[in-house]
Protein backbone atom coordinates (compact mmCIF):
# COMPACT_ATOMS: atom_id res chain seq x y z
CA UNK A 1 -24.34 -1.11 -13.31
CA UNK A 2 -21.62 1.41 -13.83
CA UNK A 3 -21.94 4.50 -12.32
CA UNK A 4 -20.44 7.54 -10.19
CA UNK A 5 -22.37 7.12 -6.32
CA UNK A 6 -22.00 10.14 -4.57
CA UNK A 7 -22.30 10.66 -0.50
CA UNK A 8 -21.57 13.25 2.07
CA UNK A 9 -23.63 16.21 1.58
CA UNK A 10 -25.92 17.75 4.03
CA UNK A 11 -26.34 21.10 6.43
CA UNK A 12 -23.97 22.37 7.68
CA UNK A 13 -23.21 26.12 9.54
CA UNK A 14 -20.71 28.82 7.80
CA UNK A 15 -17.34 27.55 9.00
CA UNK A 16 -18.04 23.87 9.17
CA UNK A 17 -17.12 21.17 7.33
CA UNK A 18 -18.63 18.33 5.62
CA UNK A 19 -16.25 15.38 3.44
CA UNK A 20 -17.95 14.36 -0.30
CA UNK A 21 -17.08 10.94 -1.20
CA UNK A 22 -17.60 9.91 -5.30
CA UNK A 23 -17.32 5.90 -5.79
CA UNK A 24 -17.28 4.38 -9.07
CA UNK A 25 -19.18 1.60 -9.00
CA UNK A 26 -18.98 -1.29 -11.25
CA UNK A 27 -16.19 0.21 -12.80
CA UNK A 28 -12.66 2.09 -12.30
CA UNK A 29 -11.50 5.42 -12.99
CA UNK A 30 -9.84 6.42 -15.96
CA UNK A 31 -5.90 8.05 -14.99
CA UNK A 32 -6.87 11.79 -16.58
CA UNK A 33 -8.55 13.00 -14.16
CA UNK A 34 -11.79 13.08 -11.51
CA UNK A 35 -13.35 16.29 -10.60
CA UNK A 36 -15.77 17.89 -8.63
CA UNK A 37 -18.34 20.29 -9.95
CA UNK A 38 -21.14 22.36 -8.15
CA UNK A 39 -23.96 23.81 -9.51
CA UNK A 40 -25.95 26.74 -7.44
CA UNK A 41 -29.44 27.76 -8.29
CA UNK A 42 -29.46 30.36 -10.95
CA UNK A 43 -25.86 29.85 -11.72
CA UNK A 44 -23.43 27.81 -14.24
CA UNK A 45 -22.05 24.51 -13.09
CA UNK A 46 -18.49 24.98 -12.31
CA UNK A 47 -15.26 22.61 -11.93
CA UNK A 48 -14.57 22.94 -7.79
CA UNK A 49 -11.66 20.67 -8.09
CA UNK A 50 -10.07 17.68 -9.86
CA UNK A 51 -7.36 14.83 -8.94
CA UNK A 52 -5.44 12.40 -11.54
CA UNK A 53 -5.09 8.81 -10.17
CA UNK A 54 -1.51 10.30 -9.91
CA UNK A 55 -2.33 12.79 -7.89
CA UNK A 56 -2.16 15.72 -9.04
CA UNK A 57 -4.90 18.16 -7.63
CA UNK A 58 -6.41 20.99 -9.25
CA UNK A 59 -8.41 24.06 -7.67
CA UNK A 60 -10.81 26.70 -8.05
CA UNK A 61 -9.59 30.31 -6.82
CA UNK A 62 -12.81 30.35 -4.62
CA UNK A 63 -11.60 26.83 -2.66
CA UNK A 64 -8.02 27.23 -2.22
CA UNK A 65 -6.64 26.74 1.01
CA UNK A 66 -10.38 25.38 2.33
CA UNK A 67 -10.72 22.51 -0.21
CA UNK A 68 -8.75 19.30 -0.29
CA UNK A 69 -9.45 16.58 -2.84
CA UNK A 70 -7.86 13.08 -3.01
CA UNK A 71 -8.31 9.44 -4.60
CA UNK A 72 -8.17 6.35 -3.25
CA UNK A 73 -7.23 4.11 -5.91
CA UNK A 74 -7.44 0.55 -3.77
CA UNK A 75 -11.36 1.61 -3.15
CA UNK A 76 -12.25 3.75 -6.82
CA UNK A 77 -12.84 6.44 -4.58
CA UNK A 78 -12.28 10.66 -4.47
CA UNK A 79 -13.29 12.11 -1.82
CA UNK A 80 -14.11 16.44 -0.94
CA UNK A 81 -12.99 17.30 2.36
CA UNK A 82 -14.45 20.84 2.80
CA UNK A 83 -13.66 22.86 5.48
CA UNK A 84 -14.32 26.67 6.79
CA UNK A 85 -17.69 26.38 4.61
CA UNK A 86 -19.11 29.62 3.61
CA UNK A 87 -23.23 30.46 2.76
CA UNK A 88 -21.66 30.86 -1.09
CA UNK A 89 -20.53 27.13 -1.20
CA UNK A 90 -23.96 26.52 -0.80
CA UNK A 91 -24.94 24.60 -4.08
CA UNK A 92 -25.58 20.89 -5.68
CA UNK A 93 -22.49 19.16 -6.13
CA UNK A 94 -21.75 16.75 -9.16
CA UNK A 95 -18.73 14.27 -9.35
CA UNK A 96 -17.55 13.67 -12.85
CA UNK A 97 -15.36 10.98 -14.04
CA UNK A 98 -14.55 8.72 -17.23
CA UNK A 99 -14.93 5.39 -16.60
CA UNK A 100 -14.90 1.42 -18.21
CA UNK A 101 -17.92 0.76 -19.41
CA UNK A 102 -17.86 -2.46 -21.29
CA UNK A 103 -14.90 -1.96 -23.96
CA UNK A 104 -15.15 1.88 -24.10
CA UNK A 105 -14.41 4.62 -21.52
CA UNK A 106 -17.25 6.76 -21.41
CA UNK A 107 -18.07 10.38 -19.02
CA UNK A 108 -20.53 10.03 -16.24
CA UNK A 109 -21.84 12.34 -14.04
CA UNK A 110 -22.86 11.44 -10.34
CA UNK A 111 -26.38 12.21 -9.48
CA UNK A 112 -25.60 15.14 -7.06
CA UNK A 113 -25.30 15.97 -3.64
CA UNK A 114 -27.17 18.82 -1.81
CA UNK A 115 -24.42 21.04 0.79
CA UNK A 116 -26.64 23.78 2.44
CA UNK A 117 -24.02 26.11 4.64
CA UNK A 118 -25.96 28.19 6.84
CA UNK A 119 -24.75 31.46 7.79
């Protein structure tokens, strides 16, 4: 079955960190890009950060210099290492990413991770 498995999330207090991992399963990433989305309750879902399988990174204004994303090609893997966590990361987050799915690519969503940062 082809589909985005996400990992990593959990509780965590305000300066901590925590490392998301998003594997596509059954499938490979497409080259444009992989990103990382988070929803919190109330709010719109926004783009965190993204990665091409060339590497080229991507952030949100509110993650710089705390964020780090990455892609391991050899295991169809991108991975969120978050670190000096603050109570306003606190929110679900989503990997998104276009992958094969039979002949076509198609855009699937992960099912979401919960990352609770206490304050």
């Amino acid at each position: 079955q082809v589909q985005l498995v996400e990992s990593g999330g959990g509780l965590v207090q305000a300066g901590g960190s925590l490392r998301l991992s998003c594997a596509a399963s059954g499938s490979i990433f497409r080259t444009n890009a992989v990103g990382w989305y988070r929803q919190a309750p109330g709010k719109q879902r926004e783009l965190v950060a993204a990665v091409t399988s060339g590497g080229s990174t991507e952030y949100a204004d509110s993650v710089k210099g705390r964020f780090t994303i990455s892609i391991d090609n050899a295991k169809n893997t991108v991975y969120l290492q978050m670190n000096s966590l603050k109570p306003e990361d606190t929110a679900i987050y989503y990997c998104n990413a276009d992958l094969l799915s039979g002949l076509m690519w198609k855009n699937f969503w992960g099912q979401g991770t919960q990352v609770t940062v206490s304050s």
